[in-house]
Protein backbone atom coordinates (compact mmCIF):
# COMPACT_ATOMS: atom_id res chain seq x y z
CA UNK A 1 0.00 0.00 0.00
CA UNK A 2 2.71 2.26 1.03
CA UNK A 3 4.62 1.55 -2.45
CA UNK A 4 1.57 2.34 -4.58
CA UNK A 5 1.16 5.68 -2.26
CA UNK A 6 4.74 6.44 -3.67
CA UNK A 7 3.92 5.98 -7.41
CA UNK A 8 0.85 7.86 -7.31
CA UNK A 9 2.95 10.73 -5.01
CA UNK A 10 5.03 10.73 -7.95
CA UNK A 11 2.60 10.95 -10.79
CA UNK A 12 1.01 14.12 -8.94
CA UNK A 13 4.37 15.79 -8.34
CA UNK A 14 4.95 15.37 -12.29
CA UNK A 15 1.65 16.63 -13.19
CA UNK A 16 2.16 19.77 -10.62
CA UNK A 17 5.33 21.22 -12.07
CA UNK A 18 7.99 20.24 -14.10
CA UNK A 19 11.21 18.40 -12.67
CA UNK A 20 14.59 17.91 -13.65
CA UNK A 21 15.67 14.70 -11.75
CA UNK A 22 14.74 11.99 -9.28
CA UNK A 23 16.28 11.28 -6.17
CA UNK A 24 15.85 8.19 -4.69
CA UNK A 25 16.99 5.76 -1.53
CA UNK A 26 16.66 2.47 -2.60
CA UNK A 27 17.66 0.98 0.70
CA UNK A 28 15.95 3.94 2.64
CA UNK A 29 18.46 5.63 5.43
CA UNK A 30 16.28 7.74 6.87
CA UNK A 31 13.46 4.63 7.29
CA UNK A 32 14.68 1.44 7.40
CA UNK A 33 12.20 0.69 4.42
CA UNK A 34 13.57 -1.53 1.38
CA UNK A 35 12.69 -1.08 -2.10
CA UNK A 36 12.05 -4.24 -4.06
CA UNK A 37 13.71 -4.71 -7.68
CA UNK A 38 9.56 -4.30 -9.03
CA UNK A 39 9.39 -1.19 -6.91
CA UNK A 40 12.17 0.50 -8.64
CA UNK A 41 11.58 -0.55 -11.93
CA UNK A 42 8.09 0.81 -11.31
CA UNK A 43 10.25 4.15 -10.45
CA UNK A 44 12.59 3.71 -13.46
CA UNK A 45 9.43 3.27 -15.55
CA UNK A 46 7.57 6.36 -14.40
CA UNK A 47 10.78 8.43 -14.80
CA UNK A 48 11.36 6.97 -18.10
CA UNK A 49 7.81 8.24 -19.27
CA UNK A 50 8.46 11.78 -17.96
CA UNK A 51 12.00 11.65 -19.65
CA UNK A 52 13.58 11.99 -16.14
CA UNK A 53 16.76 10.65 -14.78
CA UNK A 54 17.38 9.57 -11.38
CA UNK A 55 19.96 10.10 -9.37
CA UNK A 56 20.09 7.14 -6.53
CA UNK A 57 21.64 7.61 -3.88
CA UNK A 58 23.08 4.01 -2.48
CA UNK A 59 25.46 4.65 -0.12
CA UNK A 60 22.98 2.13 2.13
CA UNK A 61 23.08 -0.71 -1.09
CA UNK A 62 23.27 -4.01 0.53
CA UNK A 63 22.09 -2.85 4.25
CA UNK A 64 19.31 -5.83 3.93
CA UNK A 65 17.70 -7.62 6.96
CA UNK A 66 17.13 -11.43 6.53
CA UNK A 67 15.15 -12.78 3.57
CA UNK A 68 15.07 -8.82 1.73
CA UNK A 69 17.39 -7.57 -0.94
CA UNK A 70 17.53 -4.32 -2.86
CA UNK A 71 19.80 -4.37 -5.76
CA UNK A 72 21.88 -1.58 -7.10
CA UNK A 73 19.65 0.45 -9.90
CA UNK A 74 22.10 0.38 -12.35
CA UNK A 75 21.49 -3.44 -12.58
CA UNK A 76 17.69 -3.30 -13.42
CA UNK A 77 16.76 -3.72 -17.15
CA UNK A 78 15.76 -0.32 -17.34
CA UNK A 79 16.97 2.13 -20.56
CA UNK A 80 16.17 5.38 -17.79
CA UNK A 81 19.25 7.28 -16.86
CA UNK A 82 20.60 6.73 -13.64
CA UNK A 83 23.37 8.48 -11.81
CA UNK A 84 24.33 5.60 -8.81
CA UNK A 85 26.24 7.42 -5.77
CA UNK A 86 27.91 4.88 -3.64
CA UNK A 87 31.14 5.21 -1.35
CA UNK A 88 33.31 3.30 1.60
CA UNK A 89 31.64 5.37 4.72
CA UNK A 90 28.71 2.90 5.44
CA UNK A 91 29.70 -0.76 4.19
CA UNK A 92 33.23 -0.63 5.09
CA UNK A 93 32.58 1.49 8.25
CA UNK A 94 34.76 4.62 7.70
CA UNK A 95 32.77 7.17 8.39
CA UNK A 96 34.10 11.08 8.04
CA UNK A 97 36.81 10.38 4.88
CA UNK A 98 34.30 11.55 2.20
CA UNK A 99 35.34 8.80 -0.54
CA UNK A 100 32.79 8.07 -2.78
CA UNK A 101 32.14 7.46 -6.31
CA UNK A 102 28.89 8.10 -9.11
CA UNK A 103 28.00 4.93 -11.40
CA UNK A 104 26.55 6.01 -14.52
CA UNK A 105 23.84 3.95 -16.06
CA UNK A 106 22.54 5.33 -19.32
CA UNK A 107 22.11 2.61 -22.29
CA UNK A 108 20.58 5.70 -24.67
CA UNK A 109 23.63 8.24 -23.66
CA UNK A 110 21.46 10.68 -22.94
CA UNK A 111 23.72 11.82 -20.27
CA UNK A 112 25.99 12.91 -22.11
CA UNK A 113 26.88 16.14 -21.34
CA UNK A 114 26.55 15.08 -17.75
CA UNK A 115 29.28 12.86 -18.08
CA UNK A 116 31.98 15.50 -19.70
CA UNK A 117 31.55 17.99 -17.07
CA UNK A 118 31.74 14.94 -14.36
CA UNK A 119 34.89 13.76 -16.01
CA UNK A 120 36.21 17.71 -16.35
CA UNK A 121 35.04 17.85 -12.35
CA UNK A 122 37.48 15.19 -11.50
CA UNK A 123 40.57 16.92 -12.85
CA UNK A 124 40.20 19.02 -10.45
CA UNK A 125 41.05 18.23 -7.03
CA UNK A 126 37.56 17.67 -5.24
CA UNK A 127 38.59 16.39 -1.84
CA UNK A 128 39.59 12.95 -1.20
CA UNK A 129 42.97 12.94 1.19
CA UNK A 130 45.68 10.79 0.13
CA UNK A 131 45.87 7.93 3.17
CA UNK A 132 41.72 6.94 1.68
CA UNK A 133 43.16 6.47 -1.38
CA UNK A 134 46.00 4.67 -0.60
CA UNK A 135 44.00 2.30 1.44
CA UNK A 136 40.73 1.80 -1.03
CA UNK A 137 42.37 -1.01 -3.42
CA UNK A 138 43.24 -3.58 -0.18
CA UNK A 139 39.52 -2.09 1.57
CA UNK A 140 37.93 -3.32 -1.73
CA UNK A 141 40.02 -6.82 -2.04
CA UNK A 142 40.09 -7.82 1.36
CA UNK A 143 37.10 -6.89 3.24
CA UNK A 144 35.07 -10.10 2.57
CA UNK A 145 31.43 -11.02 2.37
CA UNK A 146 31.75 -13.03 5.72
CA UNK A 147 32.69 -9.49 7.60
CA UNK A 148 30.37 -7.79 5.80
CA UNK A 149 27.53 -10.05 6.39
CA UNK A 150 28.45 -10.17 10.20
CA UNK A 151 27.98 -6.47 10.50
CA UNK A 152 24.83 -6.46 8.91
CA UNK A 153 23.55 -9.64 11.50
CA UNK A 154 24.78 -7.47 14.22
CA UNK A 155 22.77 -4.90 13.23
CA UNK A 156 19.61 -6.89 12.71
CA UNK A 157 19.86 -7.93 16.22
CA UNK A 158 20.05 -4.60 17.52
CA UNK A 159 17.32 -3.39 15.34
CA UNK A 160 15.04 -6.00 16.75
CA UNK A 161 16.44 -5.15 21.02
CA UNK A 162 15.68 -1.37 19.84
CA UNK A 163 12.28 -2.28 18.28
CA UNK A 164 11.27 -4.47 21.14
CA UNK A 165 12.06 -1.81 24.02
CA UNK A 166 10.05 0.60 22.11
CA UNK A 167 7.02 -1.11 22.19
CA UNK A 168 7.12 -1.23 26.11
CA UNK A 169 7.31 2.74 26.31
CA UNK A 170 4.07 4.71 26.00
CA UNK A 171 2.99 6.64 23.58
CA UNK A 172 5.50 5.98 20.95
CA UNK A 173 5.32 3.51 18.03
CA UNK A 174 8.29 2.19 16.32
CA UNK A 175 8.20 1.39 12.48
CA UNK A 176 10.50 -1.84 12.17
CA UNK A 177 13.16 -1.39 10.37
CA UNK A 178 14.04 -3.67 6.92
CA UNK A 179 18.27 -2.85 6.85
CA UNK A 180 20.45 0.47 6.84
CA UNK A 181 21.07 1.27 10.96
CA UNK A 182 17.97 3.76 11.72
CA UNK A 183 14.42 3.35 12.13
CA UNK A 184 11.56 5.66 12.61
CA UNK A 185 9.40 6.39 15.81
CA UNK A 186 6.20 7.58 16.21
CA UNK A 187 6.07 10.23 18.88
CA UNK A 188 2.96 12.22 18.53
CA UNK A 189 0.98 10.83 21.60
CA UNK A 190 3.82 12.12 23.76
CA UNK A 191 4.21 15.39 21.50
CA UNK A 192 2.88 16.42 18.36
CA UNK A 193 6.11 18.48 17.92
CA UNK A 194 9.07 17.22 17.11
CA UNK A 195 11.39 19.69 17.02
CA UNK A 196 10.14 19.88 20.59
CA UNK A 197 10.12 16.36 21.81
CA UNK A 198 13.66 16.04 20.38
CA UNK A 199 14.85 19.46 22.62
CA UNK A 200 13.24 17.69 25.59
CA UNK A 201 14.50 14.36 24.58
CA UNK A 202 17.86 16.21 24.96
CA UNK A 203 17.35 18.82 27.74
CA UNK A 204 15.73 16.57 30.35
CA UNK A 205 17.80 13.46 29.17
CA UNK A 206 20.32 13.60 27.33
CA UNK A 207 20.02 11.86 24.78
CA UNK A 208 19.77 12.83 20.86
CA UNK A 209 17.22 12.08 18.20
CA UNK A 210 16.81 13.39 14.92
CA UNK A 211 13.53 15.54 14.17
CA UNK A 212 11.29 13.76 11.30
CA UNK A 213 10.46 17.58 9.91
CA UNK A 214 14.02 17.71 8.88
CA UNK A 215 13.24 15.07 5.74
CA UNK A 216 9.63 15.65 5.43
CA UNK A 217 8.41 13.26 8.31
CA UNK A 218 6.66 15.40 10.91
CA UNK A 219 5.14 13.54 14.09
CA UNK A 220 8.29 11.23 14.05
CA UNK A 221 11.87 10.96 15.32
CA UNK A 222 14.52 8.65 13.41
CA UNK A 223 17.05 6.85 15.82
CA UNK A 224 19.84 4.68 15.18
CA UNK A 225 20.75 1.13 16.91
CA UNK A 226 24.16 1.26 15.54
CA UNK A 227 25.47 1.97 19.25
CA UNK A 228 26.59 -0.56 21.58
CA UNK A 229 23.96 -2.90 23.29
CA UNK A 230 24.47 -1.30 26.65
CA UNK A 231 24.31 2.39 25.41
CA UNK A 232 20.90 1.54 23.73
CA UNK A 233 19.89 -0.31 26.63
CA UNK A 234 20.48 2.98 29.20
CA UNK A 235 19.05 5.53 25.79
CA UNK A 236 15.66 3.29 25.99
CA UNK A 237 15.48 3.12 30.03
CA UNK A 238 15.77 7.18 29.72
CA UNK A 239 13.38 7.61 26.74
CA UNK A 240 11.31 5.48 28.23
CA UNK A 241 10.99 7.94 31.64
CA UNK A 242 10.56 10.80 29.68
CA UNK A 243 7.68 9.47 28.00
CA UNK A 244 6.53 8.55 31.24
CA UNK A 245 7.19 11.62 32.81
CA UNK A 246 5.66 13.75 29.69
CA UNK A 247 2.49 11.96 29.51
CA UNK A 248 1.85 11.89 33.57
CA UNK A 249 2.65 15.99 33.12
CA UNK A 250 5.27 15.45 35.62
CA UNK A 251 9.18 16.88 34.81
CA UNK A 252 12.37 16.60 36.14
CA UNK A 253 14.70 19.40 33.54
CA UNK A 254 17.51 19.95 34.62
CA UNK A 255 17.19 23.90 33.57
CA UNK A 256 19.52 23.93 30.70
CA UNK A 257 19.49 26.60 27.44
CA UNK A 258 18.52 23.43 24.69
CA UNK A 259 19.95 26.89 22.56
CA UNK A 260 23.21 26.44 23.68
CA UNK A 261 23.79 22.83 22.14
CA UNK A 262 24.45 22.18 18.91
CA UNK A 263 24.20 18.33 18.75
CA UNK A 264 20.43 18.40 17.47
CA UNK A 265 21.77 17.37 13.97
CA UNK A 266 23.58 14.41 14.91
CA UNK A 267 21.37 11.33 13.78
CA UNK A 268 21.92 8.97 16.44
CA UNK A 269 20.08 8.06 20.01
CA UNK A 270 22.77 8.07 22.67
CA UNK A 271 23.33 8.25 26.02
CA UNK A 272 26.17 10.38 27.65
């Protein structure tokens, strides 16, 4: 139901006004949701119609909980152009060294101009520090499927401790995640605001959640499990009183300027 929502949201955005390009998640960081292969061909298709290209954005590709899989665009028998942007920060767990790389998938060259000024971009120097570099032919050789495949299984298993504490905290309702290392909550019994449950979240707690306005998801928070078992045991224990605490109208701040902190961006649900 929720696919078919998407495909008609995009038919009405086309009809609206006119657009240049699609961006798409097929292994959804901000949700935990996984797009099928006949879910993005149904993309690929509508684009196709509307003469659109798509850029994907798969830094997430492969982040698939048991029994799911959500293969790279670029390998769907599609003739719509896609732009694929993958890099090293998520699947080989080096975060912060901005090394990344765009696929391009475009059987009727209709990129073509695209391409030159990407190729005329990269003789320039754009970023990527030397040690990365260095250290991305043995990263791609040696890391095997076996690590890989561990990560994502430890993961799963913290996705499902995370999903299962949630349910035992009031007022909140936890979307399950299918792979990447977030999922969504819920929050609008506790506050219809989140911008404001995620200051109090912080001010009377201490820990940090992500605001669902920021991508277009009001009435949620996004978390990650990606955290040690023990800090996501002690950031549920404390959510879990300040939902409490929030919906009995009692409060115990602790008086501090939420203006004064800048950590509100950070994606993550920690304890400190």
């Amino acid at each position: 139901k929720s696919l078919r929502f998407v495909h008609a949201t995009m038919r009405i955005m086309f009809s609206a006004s006119p657009i240049s390009q699609v961006s798409d998640r097929p292994a959804t960081s901000q949700t935990g949701s996984v797009y099928s292969e006949t879910h993005l061909e149904k993309i690929a298709s509508i684009c196709r119609k509307r003469r659109v290209p798509i850029i994907a954005d798969e830094i997430y590709n492969g982040f698939c909980f048991t029994g799911l899989d959500s293969p790279w665009m670029g390998s769907l028998r599609v003739k719509t152009p896609i732009i694929s942007v993958g890099g090293i920060s998520k699947k080989y767990l080096v975060p912060g060294w901005r090394l990344g790389w765009l696929v391009i998938h475009d059987v009727g060259n209709a990129l073509k101009k695209v391409r030159m000024g990407l190729e005329r971009l990269a003789t320039l120097i754009v970023g990527p520090n030397s040690i990365v570099q260095t250290a991305l032919p043995k990263i791609l050789a040696d890391v095997d499927e076996p690590w890989f495949q561990g990560v994502i299984g430890t993961l799963e298993d913290n996705a499902n401790f995370v999903y299962e504490r949630l349910k035992s905290i009031p007022g909140i309702k936890a979307v399950r995640p299918q792979g990447s290392m977030f999922m969504l909550v819920n929050v609008r019994e506790v506050n219809p605001d989140d911008l404001i449950f995620a200051r109090d979240c912080f001010d009377r707690q201490r820990i940090i959640v992500l605001p669902g306005t920021v991508f277009g998801v009001p009435g949620y928070v996004r978390i990650t499990f990606s955290a040690p078992r023990h800090v996501l045991m002690e950031a549920c224990d404390r959510l879990k009183e300040y939902c409490e605490e929030t919906i009995s109208g009692e409060t115990h701040g602790t008086g501090m300027d939420f203006s004064e902190c800048s950590s509100l961006g950070s994606p993550a649900i920690v304890s400190s």
